[in-house]
PDB file of N, CA and C in Angstrom:
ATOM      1  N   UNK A   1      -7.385  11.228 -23.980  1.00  0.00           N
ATOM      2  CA  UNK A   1      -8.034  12.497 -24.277  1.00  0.00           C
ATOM      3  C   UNK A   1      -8.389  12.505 -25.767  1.00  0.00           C
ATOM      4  N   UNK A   2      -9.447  12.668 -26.558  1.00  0.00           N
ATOM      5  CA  UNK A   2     -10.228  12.963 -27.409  1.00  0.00           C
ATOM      6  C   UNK A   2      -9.538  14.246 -27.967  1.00  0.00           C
ATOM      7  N   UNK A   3      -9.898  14.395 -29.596  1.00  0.00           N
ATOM      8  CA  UNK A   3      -9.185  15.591 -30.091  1.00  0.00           C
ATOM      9  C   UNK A   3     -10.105  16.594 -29.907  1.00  0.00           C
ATOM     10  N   UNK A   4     -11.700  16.333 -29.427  1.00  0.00           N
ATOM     11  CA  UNK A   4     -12.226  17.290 -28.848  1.00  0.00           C
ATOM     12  C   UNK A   4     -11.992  17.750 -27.615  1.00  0.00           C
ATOM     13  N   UNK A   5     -11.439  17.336 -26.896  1.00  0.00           N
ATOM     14  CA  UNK A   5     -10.860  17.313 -25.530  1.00  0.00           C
ATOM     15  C   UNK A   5      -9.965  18.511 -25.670  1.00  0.00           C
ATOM     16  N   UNK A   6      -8.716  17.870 -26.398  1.00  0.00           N
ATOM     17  CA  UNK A   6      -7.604  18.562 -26.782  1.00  0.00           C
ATOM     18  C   UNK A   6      -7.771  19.877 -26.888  1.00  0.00           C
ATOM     19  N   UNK A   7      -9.043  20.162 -28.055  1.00  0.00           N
ATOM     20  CA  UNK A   7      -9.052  20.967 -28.797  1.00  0.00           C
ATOM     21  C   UNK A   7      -9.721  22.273 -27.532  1.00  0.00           C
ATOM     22  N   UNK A   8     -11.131  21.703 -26.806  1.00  0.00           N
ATOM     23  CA  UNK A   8     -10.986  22.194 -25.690  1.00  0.00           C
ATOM     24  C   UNK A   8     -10.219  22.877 -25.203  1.00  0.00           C
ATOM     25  N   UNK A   9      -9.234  22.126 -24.379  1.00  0.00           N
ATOM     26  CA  UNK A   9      -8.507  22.668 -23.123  1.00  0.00           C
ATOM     27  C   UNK A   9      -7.862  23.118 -23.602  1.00  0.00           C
ATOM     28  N   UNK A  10      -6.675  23.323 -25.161  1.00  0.00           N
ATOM     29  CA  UNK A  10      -6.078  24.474 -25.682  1.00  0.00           C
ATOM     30  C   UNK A  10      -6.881  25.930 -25.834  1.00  0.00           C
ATOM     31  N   UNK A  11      -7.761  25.726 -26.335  1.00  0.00           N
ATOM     32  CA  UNK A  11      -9.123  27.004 -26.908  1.00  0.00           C
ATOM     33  C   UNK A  11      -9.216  27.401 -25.095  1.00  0.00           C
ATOM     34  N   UNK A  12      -9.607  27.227 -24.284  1.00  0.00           N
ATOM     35  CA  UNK A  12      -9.951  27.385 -22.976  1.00  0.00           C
ATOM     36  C   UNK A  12      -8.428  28.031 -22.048  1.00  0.00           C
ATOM     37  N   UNK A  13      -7.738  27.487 -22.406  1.00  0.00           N
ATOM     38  CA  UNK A  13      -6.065  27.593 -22.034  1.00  0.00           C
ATOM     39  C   UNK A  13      -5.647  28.942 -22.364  1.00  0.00           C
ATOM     40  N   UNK A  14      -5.878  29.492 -23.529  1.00  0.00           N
ATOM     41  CA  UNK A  14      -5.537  30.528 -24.495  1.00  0.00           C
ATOM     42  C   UNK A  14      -6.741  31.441 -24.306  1.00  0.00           C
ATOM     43  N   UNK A  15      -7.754  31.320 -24.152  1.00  0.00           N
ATOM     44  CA  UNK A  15      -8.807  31.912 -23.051  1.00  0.00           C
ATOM     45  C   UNK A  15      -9.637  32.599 -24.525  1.00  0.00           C
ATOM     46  N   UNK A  16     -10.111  31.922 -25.322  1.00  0.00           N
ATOM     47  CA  UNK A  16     -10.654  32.253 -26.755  1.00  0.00           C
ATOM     48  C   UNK A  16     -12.181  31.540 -26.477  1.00  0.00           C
ATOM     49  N   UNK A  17     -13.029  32.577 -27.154  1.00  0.00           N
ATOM     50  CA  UNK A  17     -14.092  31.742 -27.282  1.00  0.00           C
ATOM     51  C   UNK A  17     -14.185  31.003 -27.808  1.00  0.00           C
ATOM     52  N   UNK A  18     -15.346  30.146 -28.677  1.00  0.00           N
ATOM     53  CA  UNK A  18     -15.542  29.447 -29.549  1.00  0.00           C
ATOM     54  C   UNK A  18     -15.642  30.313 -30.546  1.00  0.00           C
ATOM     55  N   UNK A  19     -16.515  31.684 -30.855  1.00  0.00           N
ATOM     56  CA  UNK A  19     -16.174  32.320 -31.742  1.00  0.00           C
ATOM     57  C   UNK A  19     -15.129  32.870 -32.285  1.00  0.00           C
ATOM     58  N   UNK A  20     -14.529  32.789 -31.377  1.00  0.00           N
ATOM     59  CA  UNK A  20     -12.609  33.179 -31.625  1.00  0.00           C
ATOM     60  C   UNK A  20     -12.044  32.650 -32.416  1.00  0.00           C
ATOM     61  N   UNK A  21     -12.107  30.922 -32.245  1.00  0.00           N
ATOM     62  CA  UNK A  21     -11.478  30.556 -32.283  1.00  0.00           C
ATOM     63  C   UNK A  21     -12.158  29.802 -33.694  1.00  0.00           C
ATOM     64  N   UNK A  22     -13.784  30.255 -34.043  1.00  0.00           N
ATOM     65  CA  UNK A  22     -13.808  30.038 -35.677  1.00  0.00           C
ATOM     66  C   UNK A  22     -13.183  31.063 -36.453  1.00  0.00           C
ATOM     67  N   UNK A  23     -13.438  32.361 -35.921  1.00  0.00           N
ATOM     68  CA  UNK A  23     -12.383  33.431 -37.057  1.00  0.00           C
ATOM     69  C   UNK A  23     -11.169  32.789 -37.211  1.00  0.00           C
ATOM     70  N   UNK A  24     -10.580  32.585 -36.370  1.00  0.00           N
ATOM     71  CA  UNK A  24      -9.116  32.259 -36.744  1.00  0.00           C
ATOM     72  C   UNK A  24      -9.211  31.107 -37.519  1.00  0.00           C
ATOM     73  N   UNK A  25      -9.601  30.203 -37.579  1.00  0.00           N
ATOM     74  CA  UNK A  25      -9.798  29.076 -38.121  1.00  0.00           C
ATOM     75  C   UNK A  25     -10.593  28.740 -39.479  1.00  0.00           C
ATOM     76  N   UNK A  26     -11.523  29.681 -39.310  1.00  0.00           N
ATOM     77  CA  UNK A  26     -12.667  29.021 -40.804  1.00  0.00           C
ATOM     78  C   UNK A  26     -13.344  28.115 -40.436  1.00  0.00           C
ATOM     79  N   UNK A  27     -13.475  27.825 -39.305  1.00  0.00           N
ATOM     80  CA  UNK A  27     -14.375  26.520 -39.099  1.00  0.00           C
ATOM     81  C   UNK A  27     -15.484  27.059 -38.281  1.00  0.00           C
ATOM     82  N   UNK A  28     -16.951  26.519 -38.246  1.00  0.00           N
ATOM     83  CA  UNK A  28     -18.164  27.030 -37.888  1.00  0.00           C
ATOM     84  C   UNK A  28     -17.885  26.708 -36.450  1.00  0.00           C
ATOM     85  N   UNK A  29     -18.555  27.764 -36.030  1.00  0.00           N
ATOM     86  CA  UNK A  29     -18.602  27.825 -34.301  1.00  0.00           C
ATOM     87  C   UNK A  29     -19.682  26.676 -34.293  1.00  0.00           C
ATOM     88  N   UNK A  30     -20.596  26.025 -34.885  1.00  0.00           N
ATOM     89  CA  UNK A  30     -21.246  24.735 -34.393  1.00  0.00           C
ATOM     90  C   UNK A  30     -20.783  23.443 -34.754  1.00  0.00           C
ATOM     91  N   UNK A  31     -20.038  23.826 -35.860  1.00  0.00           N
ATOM     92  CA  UNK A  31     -18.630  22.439 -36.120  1.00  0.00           C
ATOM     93  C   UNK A  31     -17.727  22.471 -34.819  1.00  0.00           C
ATOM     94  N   UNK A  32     -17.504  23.323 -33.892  1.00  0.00           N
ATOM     95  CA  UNK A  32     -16.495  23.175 -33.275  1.00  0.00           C
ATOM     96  C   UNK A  32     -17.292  22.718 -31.676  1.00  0.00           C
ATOM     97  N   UNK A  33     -18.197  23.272 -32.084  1.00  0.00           N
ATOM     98  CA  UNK A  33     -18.872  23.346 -30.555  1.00  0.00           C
ATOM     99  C   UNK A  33     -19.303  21.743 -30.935  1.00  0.00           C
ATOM    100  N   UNK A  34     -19.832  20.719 -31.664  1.00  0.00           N
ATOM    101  CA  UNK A  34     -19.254  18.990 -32.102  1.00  0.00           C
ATOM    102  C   UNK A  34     -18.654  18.627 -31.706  1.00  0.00           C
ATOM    103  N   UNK A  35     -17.324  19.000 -32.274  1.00  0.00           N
ATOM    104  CA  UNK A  35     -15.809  18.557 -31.944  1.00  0.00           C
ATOM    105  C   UNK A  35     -15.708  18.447 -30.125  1.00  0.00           C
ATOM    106  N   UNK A  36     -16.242  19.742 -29.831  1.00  0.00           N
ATOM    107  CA  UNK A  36     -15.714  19.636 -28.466  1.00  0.00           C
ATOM    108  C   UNK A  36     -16.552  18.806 -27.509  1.00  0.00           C
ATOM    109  N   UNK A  37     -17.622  18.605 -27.326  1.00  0.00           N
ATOM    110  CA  UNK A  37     -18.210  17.703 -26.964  1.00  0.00           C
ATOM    111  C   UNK A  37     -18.402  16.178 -27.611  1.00  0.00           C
ATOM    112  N   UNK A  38     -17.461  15.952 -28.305  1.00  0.00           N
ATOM    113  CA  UNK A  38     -17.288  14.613 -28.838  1.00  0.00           C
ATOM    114  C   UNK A  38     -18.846  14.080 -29.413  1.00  0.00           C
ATOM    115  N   UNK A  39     -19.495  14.794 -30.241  1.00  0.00           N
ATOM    116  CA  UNK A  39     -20.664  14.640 -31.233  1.00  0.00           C
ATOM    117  C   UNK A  39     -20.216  14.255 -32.791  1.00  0.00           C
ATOM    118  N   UNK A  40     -19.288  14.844 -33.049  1.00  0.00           N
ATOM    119  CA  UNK A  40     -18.190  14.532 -34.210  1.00  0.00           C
ATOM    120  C   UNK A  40     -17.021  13.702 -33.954  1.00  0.00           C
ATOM    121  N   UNK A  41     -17.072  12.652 -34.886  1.00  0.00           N
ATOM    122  CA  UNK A  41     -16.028  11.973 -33.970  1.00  0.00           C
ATOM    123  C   UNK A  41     -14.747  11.775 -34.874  1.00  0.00           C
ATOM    124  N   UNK A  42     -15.307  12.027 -36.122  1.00  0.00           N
ATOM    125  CA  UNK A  42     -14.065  11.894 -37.435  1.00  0.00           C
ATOM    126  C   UNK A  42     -13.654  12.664 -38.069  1.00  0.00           C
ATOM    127  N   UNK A  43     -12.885  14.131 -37.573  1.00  0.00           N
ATOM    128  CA  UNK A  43     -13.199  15.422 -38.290  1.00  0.00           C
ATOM    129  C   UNK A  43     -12.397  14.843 -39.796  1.00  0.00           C
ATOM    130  N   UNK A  44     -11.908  16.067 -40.645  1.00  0.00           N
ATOM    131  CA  UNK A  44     -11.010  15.250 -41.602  1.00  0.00           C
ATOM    132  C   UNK A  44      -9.894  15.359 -41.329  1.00  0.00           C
ATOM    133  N   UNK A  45      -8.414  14.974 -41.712  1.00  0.00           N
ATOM    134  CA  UNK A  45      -7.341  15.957 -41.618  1.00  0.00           C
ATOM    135  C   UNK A  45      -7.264  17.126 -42.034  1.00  0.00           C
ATOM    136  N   UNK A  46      -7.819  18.186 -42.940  1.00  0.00           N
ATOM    137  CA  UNK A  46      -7.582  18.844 -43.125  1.00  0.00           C
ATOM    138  C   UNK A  46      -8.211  19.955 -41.690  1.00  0.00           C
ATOM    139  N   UNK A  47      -9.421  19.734 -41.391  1.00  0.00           N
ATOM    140  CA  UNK A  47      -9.913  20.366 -40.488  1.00  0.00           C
ATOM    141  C   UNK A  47      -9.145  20.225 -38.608  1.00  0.00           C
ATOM    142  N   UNK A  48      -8.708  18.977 -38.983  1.00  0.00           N
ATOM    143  CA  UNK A  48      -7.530  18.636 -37.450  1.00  0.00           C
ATOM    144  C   UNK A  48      -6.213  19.652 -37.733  1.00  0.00           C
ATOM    145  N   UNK A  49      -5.491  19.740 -38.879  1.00  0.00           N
ATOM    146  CA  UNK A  49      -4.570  20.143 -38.810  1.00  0.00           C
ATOM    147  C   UNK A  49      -4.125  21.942 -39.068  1.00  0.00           C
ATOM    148  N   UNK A  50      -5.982  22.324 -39.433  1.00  0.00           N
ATOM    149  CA  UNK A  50      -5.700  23.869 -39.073  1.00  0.00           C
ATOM    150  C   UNK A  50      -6.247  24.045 -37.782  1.00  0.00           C
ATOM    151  N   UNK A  51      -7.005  23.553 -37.046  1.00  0.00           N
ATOM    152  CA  UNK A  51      -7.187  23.872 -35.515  1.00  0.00           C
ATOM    153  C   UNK A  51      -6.016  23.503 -34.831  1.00  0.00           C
ATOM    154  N   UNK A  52      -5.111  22.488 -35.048  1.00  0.00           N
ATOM    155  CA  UNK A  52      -4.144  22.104 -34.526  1.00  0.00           C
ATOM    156  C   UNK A  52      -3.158  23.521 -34.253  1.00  0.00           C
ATOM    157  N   UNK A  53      -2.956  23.808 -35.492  1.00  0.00           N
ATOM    158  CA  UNK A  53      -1.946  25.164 -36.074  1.00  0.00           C
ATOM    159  C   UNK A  53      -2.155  25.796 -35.393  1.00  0.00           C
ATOM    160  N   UNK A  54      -3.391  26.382 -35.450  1.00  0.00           N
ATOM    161  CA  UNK A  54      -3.478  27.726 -34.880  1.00  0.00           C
ATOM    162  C   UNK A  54      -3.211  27.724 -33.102  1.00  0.00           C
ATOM    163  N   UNK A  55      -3.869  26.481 -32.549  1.00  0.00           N
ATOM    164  CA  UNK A  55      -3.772  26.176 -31.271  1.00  0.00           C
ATOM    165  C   UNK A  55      -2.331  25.574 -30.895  1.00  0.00           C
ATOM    166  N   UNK A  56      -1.335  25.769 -31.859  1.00  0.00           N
ATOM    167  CA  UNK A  56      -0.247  24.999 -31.550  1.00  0.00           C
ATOM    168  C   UNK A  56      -0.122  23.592 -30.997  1.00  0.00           C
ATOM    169  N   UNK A  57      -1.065  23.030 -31.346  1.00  0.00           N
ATOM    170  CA  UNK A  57      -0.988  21.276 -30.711  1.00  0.00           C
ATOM    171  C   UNK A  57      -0.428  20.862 -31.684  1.00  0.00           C
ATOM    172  N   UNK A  58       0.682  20.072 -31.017  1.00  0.00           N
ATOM    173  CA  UNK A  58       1.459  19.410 -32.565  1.00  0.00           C
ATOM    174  C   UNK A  58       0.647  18.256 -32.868  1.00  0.00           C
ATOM    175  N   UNK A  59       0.991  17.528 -34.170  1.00  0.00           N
ATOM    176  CA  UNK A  59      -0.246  16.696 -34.873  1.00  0.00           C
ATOM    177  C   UNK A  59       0.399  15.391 -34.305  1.00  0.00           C
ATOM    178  N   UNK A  60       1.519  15.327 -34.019  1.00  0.00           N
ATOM    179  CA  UNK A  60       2.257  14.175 -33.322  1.00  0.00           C
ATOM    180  C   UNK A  60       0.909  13.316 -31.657  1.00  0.00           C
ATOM    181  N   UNK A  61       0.569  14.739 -31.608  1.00  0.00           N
ATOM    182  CA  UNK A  61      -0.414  14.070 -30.412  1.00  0.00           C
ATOM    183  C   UNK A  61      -1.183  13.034 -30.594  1.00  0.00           C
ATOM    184  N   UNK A  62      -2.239  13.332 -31.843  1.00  0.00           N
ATOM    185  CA  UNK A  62      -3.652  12.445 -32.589  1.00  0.00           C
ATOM    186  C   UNK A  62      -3.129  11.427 -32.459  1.00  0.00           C
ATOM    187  N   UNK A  63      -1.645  11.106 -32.888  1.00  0.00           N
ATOM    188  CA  UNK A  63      -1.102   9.678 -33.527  1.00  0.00           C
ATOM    189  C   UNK A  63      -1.114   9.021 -31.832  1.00  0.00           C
ATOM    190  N   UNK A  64      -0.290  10.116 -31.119  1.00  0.00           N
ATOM    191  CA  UNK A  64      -0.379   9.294 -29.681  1.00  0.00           C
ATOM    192  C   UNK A  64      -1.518   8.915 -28.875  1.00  0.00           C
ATOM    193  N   UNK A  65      -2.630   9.684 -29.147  1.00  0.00           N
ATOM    194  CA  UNK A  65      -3.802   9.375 -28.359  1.00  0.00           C
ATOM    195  C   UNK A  65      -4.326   8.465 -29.424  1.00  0.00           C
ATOM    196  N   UNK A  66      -4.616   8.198 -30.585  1.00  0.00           N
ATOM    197  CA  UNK A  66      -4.743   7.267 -31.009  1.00  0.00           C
ATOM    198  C   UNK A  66      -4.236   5.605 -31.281  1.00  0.00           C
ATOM    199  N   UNK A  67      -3.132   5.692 -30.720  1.00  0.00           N
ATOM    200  CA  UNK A  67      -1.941   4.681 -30.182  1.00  0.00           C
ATOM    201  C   UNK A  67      -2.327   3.864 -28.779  1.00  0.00           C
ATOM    202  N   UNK A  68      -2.835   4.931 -27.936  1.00  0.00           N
ATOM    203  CA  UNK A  68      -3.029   4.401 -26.664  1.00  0.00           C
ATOM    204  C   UNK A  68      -4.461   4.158 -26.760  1.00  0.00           C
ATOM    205  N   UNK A  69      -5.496   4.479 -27.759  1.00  0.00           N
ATOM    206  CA  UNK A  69      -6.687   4.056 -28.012  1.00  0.00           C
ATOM    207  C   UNK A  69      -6.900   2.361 -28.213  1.00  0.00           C
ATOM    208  N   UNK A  70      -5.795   2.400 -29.197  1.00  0.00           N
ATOM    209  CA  UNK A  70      -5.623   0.754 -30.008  1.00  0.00           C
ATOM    210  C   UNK A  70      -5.181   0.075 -29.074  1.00  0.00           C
ATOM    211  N   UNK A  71      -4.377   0.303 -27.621  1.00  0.00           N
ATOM    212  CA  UNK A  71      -3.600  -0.682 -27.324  1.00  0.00           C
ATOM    213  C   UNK A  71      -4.567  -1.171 -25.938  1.00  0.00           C
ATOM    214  N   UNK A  72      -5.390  -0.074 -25.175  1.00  0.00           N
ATOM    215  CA  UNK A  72      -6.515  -0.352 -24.310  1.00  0.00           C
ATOM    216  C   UNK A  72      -8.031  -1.203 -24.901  1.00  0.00           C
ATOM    217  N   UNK A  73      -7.841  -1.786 -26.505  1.00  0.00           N
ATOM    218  CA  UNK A  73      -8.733  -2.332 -26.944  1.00  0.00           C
ATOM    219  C   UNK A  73      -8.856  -4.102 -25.917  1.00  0.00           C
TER     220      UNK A  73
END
């Protein structure tokens, strides 16, 4: 799963729009609406780890889906 994925099905889970879920965040509803369709593929950390926050995804995930990225190479 993609951290746009992620970021998805938490935002969707919690039943927030996309505009919702830029107020809370600071991040542009067309930066996110990127993210979620995997158009952006490198956000920075700083921008992973306040969507993370607010959506409660711990940051421990990225490392794991990025783990199982490297090892299906």
């Amino acid at each position: 799963m993609s951290i746009g994925d992620m970021i998805r099905y938490e935002r969707k889970k919690k039943g927030w729009t996309l505009s919702q879920l830029s107020r809370r965040t600071g991040v542009s509803k067309s930066y996110l609406s990127y993210l979620e369709r995997n158009q952006k593929k490198n956000p920075s950390i700083t921008i992973v780890k306040r969507l993370f926050t607010v959506l409660d995804i711990p940051l421990d995930k990225v490392m794991d889906e990025e783990d199982d990225d490297k090892l299906s190479m």
